[in-house]
Protein backbone atom coordinates (compact mmCIF):
# COMPACT_ATOMS: atom_id res chain seq x y z
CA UNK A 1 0.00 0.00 0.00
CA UNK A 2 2.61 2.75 0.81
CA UNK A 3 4.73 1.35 -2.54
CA UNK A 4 1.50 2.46 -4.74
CA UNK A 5 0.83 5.28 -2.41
CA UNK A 6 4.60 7.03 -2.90
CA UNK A 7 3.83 6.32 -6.91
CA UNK A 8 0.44 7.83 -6.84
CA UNK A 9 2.66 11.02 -5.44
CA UNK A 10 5.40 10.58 -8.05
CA UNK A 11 2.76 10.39 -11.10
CA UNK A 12 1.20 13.59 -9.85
CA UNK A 13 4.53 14.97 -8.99
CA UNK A 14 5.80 14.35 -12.58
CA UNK A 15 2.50 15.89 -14.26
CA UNK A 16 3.34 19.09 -12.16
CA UNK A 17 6.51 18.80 -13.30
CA UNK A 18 5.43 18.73 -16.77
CA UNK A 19 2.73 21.56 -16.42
CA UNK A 20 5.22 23.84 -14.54
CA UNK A 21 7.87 23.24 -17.51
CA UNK A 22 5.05 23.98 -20.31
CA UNK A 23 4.16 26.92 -18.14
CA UNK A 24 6.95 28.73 -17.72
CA UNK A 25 8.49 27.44 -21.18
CA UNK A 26 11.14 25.20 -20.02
CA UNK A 27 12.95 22.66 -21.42
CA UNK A 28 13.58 19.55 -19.48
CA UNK A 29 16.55 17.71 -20.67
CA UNK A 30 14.36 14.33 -21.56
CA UNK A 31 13.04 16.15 -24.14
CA UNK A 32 15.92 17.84 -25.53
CA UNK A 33 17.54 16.73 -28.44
CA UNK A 34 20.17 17.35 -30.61
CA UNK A 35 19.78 18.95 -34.89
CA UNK A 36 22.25 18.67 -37.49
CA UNK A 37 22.03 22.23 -38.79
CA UNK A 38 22.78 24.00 -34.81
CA UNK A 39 20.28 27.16 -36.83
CA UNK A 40 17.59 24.90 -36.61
CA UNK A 41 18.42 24.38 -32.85
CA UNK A 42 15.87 27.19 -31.87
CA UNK A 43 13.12 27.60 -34.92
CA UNK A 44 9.63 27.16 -34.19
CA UNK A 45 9.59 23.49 -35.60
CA UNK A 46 11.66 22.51 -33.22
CA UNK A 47 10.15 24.42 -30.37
CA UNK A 48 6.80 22.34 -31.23
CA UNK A 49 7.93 19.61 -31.81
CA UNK A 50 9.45 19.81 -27.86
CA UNK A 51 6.14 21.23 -26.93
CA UNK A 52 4.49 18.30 -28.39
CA UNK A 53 6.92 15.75 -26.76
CA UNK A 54 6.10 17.34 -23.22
CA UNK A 55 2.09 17.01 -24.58
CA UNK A 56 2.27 13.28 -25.21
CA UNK A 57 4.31 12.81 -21.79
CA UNK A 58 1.71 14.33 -19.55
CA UNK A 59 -0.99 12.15 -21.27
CA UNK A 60 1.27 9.23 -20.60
CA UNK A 61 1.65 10.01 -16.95
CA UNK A 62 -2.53 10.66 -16.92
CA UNK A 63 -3.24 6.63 -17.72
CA UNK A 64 -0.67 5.28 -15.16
CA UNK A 65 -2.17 7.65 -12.51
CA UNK A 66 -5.06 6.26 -13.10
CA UNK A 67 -4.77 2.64 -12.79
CA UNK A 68 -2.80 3.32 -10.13
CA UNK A 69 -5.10 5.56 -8.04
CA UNK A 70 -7.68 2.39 -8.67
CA UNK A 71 -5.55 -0.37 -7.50
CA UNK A 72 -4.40 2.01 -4.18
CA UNK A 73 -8.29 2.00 -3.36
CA UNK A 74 -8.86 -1.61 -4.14
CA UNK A 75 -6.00 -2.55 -2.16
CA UNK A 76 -7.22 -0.60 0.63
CA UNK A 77 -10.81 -1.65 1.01
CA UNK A 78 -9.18 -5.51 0.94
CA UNK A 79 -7.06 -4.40 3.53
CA UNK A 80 -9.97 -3.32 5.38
CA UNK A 81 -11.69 -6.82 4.53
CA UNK A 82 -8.97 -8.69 5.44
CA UNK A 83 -7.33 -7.54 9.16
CA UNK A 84 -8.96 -6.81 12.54
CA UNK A 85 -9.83 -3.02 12.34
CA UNK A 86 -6.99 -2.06 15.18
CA UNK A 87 -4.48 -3.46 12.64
CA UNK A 88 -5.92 -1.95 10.00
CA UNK A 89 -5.99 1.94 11.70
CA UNK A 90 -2.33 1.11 12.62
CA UNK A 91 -1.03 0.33 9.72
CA UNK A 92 -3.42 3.12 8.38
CA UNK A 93 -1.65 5.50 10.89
CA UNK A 94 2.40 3.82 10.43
CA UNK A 95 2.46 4.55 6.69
CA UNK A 96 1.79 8.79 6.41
CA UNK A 97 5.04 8.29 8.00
CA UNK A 98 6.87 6.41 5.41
CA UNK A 99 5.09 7.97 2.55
CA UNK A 100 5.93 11.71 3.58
CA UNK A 101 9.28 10.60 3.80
CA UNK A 102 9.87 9.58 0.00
CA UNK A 103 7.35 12.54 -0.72
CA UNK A 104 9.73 15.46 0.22
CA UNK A 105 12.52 13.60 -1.21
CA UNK A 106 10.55 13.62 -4.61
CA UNK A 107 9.15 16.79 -4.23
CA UNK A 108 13.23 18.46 -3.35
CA UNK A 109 14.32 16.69 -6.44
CA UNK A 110 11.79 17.96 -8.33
CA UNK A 111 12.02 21.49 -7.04
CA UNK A 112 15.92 21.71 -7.91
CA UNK A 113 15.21 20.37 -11.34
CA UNK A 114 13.12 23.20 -12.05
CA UNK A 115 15.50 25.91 -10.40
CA UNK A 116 18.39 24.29 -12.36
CA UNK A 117 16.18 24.55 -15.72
CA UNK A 118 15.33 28.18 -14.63
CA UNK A 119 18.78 29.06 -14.15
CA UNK A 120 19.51 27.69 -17.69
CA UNK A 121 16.80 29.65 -19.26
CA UNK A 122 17.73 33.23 -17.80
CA UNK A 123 21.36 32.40 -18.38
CA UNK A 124 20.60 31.97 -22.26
CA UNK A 125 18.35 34.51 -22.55
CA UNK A 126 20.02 37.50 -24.76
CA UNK A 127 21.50 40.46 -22.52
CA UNK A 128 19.52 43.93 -23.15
């Protein structure tokens, strides 16, 4: 239960992520990629076609969420079949614990990727 519970957070984590990146126009590095002609490097093709990368991501991260978010509350109302009640408000109780844990380490990591891609973009931006 915490394992789908800490991936529940990461899926929703990642489509933040995503949104804040389309947002605020940056470019994570898994969707950067490399052109032949380095003049092409910044024209509007390739701009969309990064755009449209980060577009098919966050649907992909949608469906997992999903099936994932359905299997946490089917594995929780067996739990709550299967074990005493007291066992089952302990356990409900022991794994915040666990889960808040791996949350802020997600959440940190996530948080410097988007100051490091935020440092990137002002440092390439053209000096007036």
């Amino acid at each position: 239960m915490v394992k789908a519970r800490v991936q529940v957070y990461s899926l929703k984590n990642a489509i933040s992520f995503i949104r804040t990146c389309k947002g605020e126009y940056l470019v994570p590095t898994f969707v950067r990629f490399r052109v032949a002609n380095p003049y092409l490097a910044d024209s509007g093709m390739i701009r969309q076609c990064r755009e449209n990368i980060l577009q098919v991501e966050l649907k992909f991260k949608k469906h997992p969420l999903n099936r994932t978010t359905g299997y946490l509350n089917r594995l929780d109302q067996e739990l709550k079949q299967s074990v005493p009640h007291i066992v089952y408000v302990r356990l409900y109780s022991i794994s915040p614990k666990i889960v808040n844990r791996k949350m802020n380490e997600i959440g940190r990591t996530n948080e410097s990727k988007l100051n490091q891609l935020r440092t990137d973009k002002l440092r390439h931006m053209p000096q007036q």
